[in-house]
Protein backbone atom coordinates (compact mmCIF):
# COMPACT_ATOMS: atom_id res chain seq x y z
CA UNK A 1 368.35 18.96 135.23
CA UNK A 2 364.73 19.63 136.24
CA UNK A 3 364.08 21.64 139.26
CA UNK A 4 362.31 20.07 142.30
CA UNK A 5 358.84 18.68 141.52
CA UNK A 6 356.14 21.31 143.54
CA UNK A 7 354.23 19.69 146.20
CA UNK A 8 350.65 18.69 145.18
CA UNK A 9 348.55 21.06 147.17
CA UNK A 10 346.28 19.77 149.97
CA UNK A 11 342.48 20.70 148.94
CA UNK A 12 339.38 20.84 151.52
CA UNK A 13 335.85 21.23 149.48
CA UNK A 14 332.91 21.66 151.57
CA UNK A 15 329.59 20.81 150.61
CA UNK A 16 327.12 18.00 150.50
CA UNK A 17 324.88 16.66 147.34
CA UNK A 18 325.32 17.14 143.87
CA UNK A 19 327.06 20.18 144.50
CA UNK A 20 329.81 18.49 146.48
CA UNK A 21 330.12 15.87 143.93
CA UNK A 22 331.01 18.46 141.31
CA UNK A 23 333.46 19.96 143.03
CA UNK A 24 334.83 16.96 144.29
CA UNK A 25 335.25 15.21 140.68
CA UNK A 26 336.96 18.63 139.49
CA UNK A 27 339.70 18.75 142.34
CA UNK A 28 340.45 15.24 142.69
CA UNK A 29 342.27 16.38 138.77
CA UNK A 30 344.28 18.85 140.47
CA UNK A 31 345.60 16.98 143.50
CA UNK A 32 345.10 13.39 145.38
CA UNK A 33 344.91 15.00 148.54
CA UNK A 34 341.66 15.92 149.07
CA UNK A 35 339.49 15.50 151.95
CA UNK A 36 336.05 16.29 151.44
CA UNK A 37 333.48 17.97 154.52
CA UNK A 38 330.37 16.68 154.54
CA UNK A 39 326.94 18.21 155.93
CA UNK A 40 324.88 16.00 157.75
CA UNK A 41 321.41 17.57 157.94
CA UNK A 42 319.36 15.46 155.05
CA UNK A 43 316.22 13.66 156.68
CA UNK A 44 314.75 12.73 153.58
CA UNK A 45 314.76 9.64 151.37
CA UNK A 46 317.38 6.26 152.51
CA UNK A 47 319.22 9.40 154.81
CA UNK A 48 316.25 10.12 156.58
CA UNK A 49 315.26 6.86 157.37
CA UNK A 50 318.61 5.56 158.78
CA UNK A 51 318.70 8.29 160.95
CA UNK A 52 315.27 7.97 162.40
CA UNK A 53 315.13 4.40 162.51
CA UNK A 54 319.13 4.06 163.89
CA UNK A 55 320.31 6.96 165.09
CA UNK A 56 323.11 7.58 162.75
CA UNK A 57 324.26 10.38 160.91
CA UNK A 58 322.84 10.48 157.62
CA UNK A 59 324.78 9.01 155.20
CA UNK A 60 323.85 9.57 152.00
CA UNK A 61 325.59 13.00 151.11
CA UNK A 62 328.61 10.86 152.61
CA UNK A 63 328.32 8.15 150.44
CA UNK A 64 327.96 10.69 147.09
CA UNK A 65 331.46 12.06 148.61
CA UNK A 66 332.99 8.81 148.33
CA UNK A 67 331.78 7.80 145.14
CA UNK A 68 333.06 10.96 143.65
CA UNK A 69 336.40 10.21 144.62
CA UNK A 70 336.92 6.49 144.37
CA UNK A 71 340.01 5.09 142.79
CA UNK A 72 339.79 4.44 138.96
CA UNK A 73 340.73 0.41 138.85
CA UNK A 74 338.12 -1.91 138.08
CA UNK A 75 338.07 -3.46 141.79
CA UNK A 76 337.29 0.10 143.05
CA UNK A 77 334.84 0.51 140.30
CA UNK A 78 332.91 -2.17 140.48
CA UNK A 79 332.58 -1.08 144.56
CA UNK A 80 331.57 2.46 143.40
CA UNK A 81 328.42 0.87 141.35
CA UNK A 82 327.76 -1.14 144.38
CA UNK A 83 327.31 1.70 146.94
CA UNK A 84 325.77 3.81 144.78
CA UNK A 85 323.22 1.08 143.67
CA UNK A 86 319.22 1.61 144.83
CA UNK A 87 317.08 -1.08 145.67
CA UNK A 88 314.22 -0.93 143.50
CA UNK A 89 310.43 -2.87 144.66
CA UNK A 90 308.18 -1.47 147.58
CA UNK A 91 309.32 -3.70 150.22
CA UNK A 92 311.22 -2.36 153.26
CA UNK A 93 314.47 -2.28 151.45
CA UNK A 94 313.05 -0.11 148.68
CA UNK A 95 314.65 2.90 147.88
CA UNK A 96 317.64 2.57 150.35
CA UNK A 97 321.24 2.45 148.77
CA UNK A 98 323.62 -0.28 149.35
CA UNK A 99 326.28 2.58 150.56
CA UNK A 100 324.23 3.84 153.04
CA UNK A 101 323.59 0.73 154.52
CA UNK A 102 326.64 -0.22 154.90
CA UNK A 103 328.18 2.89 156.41
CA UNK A 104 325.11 2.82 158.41
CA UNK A 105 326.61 -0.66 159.56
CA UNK A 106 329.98 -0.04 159.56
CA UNK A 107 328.94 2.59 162.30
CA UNK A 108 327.09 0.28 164.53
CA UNK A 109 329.89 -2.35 164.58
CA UNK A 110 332.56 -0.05 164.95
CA UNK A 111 331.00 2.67 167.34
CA UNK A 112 332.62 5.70 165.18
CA UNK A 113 331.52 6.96 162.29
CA UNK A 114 334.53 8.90 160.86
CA UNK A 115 336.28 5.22 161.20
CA UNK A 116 333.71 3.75 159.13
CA UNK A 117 334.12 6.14 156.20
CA UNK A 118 337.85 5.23 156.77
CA UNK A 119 337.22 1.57 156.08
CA UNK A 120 334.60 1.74 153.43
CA UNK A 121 337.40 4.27 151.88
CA UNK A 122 340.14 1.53 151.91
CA UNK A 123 337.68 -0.67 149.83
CA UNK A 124 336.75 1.97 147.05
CA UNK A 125 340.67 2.85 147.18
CA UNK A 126 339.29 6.42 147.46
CA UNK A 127 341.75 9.62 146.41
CA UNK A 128 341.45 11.69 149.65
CA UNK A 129 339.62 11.63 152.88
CA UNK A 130 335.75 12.75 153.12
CA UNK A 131 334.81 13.76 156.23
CA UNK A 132 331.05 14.39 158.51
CA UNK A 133 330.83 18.17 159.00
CA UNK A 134 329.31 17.46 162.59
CA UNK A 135 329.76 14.03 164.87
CA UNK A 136 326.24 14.07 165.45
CA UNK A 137 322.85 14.41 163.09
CA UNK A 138 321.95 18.16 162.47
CA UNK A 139 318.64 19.50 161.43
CA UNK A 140 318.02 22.50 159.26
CA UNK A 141 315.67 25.27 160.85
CA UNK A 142 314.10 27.92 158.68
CA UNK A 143 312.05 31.42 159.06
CA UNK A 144 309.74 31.42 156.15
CA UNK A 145 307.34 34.12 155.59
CA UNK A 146 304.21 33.87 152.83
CA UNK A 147 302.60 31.16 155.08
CA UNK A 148 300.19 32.90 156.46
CA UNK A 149 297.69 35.06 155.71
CA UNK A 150 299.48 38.10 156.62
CA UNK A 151 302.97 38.33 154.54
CA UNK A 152 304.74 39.68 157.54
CA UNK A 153 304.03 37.11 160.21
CA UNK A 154 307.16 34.15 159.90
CA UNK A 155 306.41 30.29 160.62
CA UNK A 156 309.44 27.86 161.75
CA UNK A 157 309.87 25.02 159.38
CA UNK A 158 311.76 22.77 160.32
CA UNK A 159 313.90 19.70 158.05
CA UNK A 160 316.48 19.91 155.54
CA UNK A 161 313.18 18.33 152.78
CA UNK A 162 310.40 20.83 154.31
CA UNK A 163 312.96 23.79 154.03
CA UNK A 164 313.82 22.87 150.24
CA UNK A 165 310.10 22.47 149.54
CA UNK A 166 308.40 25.32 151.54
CA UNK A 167 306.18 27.56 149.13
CA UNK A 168 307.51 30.40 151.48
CA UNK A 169 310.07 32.78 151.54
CA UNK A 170 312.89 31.17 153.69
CA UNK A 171 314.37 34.59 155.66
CA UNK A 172 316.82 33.07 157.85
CA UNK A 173 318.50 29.27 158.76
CA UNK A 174 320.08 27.46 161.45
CA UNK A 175 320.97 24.40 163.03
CA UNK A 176 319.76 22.65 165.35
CA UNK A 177 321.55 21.99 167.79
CA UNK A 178 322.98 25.65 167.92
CA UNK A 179 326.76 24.54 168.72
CA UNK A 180 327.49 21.56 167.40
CA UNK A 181 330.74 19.35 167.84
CA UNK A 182 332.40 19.97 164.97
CA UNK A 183 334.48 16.37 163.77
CA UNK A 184 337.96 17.25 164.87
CA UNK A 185 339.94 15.96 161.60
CA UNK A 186 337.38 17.87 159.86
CA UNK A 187 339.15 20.67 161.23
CA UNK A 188 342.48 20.20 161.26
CA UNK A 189 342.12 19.52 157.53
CA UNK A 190 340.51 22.89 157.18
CA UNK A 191 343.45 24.82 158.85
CA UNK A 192 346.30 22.60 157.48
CA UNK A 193 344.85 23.24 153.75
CA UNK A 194 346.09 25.35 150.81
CA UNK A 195 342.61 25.49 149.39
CA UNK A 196 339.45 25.23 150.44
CA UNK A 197 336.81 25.33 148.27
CA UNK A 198 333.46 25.90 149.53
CA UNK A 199 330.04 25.60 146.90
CA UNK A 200 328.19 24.67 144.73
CA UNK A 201 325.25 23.28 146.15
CA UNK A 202 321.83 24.32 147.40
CA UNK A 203 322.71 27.16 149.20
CA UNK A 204 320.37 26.68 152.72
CA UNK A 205 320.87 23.06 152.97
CA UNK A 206 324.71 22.37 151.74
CA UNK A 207 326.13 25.24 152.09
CA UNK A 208 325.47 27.74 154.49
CA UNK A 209 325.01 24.91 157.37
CA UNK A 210 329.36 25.27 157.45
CA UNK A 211 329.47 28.44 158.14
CA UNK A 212 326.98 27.87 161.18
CA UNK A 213 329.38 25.55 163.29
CA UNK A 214 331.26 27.94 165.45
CA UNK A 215 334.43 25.82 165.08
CA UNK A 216 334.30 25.48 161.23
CA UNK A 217 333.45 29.11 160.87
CA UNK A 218 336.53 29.39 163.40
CA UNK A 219 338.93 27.24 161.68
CA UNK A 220 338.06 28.60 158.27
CA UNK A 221 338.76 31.86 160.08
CA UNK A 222 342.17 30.57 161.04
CA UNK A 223 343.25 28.72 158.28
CA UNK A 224 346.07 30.49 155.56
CA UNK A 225 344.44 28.35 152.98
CA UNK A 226 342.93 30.23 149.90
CA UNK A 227 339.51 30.11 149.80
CA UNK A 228 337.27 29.93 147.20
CA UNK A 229 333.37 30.18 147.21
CA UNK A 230 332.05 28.52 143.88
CA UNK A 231 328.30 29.96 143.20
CA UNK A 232 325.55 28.02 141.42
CA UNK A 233 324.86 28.34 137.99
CA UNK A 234 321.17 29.55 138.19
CA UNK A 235 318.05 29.54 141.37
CA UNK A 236 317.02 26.57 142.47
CA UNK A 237 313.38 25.92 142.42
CA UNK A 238 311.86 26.09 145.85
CA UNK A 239 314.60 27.72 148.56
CA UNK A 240 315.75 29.72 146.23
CA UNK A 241 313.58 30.44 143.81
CA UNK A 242 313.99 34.27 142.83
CA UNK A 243 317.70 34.56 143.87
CA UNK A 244 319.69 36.71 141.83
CA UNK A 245 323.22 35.96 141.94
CA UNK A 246 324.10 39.03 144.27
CA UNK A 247 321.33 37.87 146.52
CA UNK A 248 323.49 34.61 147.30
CA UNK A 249 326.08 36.05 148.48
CA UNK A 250 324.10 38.66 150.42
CA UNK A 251 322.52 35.73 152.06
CA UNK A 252 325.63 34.09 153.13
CA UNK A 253 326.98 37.27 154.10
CA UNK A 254 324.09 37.75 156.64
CA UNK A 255 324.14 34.18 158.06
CA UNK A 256 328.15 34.48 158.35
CA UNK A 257 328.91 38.65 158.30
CA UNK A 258 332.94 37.75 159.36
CA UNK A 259 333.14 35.39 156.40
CA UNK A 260 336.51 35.87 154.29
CA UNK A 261 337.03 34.58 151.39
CA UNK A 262 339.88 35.34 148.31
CA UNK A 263 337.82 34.35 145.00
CA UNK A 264 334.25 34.10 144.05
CA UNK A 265 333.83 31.69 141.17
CA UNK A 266 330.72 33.03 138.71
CA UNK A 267 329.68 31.28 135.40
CA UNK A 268 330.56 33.90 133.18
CA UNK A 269 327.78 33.27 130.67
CA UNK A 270 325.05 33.09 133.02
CA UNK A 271 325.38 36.77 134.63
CA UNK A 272 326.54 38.92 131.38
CA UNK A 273 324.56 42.09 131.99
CA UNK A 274 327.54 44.93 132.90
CA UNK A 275 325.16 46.14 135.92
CA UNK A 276 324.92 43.04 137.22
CA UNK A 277 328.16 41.90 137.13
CA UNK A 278 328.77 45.11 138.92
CA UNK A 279 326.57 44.38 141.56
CA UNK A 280 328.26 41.30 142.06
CA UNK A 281 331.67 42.77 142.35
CA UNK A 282 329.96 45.04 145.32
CA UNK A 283 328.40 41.93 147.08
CA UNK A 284 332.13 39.80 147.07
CA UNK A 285 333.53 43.26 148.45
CA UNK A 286 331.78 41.95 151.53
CA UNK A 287 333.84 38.84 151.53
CA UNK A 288 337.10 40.44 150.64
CA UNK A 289 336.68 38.41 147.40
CA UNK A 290 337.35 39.11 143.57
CA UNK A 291 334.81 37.62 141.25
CA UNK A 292 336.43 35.53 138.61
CA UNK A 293 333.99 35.34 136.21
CA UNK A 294 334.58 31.93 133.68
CA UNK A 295 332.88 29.12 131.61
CA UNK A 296 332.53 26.63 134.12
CA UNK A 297 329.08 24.81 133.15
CA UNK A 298 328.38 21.83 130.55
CA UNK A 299 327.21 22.86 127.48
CA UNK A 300 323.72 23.08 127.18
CA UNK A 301 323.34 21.84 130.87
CA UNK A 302 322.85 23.54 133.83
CA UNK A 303 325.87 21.56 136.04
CA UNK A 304 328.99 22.36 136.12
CA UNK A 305 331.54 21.03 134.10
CA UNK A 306 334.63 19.05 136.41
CA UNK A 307 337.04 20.51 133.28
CA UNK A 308 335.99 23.81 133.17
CA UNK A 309 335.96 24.10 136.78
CA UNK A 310 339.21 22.30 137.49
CA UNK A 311 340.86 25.11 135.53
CA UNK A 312 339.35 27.64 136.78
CA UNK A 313 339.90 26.36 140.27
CA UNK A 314 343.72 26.03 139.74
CA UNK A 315 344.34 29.49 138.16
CA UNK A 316 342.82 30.86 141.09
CA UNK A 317 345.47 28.98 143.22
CA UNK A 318 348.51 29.54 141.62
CA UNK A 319 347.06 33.50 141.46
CA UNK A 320 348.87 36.58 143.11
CA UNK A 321 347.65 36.91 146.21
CA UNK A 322 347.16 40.49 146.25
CA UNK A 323 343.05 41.60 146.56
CA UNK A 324 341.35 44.63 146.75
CA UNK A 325 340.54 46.69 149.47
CA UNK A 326 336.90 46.43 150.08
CA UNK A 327 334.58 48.34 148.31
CA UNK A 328 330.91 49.95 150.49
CA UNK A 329 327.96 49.31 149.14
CA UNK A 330 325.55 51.57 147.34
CA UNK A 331 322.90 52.48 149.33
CA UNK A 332 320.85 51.65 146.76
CA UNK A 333 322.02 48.06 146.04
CA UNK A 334 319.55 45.29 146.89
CA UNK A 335 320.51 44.10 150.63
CA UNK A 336 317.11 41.90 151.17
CA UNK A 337 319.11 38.73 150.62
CA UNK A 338 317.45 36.39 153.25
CA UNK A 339 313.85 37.75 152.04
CA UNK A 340 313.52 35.74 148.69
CA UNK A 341 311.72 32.95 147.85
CA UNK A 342 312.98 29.02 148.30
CA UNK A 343 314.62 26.16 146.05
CA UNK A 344 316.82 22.34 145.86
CA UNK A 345 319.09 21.93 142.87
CA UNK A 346 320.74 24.17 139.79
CA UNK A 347 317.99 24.14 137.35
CA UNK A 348 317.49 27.91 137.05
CA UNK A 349 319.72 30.35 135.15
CA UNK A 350 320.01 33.28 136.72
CA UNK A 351 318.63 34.75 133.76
């Protein structure tokens, strides 16, 4: 007789963009009970319009959630084309997508938004839940210094778009409002969790915003979940242009210094210099974290692959949960983390 079939773990991935999406398409292998948490700070493109012109949270990070994990049968197929399909022309509908329209719509008729994303779930026959990070539209604040004639003197930008763009060096980010109301279920599903996975993405704009919600930081705090903080494959050009792995996480350290987390994912072949990989090691100490360094990015593309990172996601569940104590840093290690330049997507190796 076989023994009792092992309950398929409950996974929470946090996130918003293209980053989200990857992570998203890799756990929905491991599990069907996933619920994704969304930010909801974009104000550029479809997103940014919708929000201005309606009021609503922007939905287009939303939408890429849902797309990621629709169901797999040609009904819920043909309704993942649909949402994710552009308009194309240069009159007023130009450039919107049909999913953010209708969620957009679906919020206006039914006067809540996590009850739209329910219903325009149902029709995709999604695998999992995905989630607004906040109730209410967020923007994305930003010290950047370089602006000015004098390198010292910072600027405010403000905007999820003029943050990723900025020439400058982006220092430091928050969210405006301060406090935010986190969404409830987006909470509960954070402390009920057995993972949560939190990354890839760009770093100032999808993934750092979490960790600025006093509840979420809270409930991540709380939660007995493993938690795993997936880092991007390379800078991204603009925000974080000139990042060096270590400085990532020396960023998010800053921004959230009581941040725990069990396992650092690293693309193994983009950091294999023995001093930096050292460095790295340091810079998780910070976190608690071990660095599991593995091939998790397409060949001969800078994304990573859902496979690769599936597996590497799952060994890091089923792992002992023993972890070092935490080492101190050097005091000559690089600490400057918020002082390097901008960036948007993975397009830059780290070497």
């Amino acid at each position: 007789m076989s023994g009792p079939t092992r309950p398929e773990p409950s996974i929470v991935a946090l996130g918003g963009g293209h980053g989200l999406y990857a992570t998203l398409t890799a756990v929905r292998t491991l599990s069907p009970n996933i619920t994704a948490v969304v930010t909801v700070a974009d104000d550029g493109g479809s997103s940014g319009r919708l929000r201005r012109e309606l009021g609503v949270i922007p939905p287009g990070d939303l939408r890429m959630a849902l797309a990621a994990l629709a169901g797999t049968d040609p009904h819920a197929q043909l309704w993942r084309a649909t949402v994710q399909h552009r308009f194309r022309g240069d009159g007023p509908l130009a450039g919107h997508s049909v999913g953010n329209l209708i969620l957009a719509g679906l919020t206006e008729v039914i006067g809540d938004p996590v009850v739209a994303l329910e219903e325009l779930a149902r029709i995709l026959n999604l695998s999992g839940r995905v989630l607004p990070m906040s109730t209410i539209p967020l923007a994305i604040e930003a010290d950047v210094s370089g602006l000015e004639s004098d390198p010292r003197v910072s600027r405010v930008v403000r905007g999820q778009v003029a943050v990723a763009v900025t020439p400058g060096k982006v220092r430091r980010v928050r969210l405006v409002p301060a406090d935010p109301p986190a969404c409830p279920e987006a909470l509960d599903a954070i402390e009920s969790a057995d993972l949560v996975v939190l990354g890839p993405g760009s770093w100032f704009s999808s993934v750092i915003p979490h960790v600025l919600v006093p509840e979420v930081r809270n409930a991540l705090a709380r939660t007995r979940a493993r938690k795993v903080l997936v880092l991007n494959l390379g800078a991204e050009p603009g925000e974080t242009a000139g990042f060096s792995a270590e400085r990532h996480l020396h960023v998010l350290s800053q921004h959230a210094p009581e941040l725990a987390v069990d396992h650092i994912v690293v693309d193994a072949p983009s950091v294999e210099g023995d001093r930096e990989r050292e460095h790295l090691r340091r810079a998780a100490a910070n976190f608690g974290a071990v660095v599991s360094f593995a091939d998790v990015a397409e060949s001969g593309a800078l994304r990573h692959d859902p496979e690769k990172l599936a597996a590497a996601i799952e060994s890091l569940r089923t792992a002992s949960n023993a972890t070092p104590a935490p080492m101190q840093m050097d005091d000559g290690d690089d600490r400057a983390g918020v002082d390097a330049g901008p960036g948007r997507k993975e397009s830059t190796s780290w070497r």
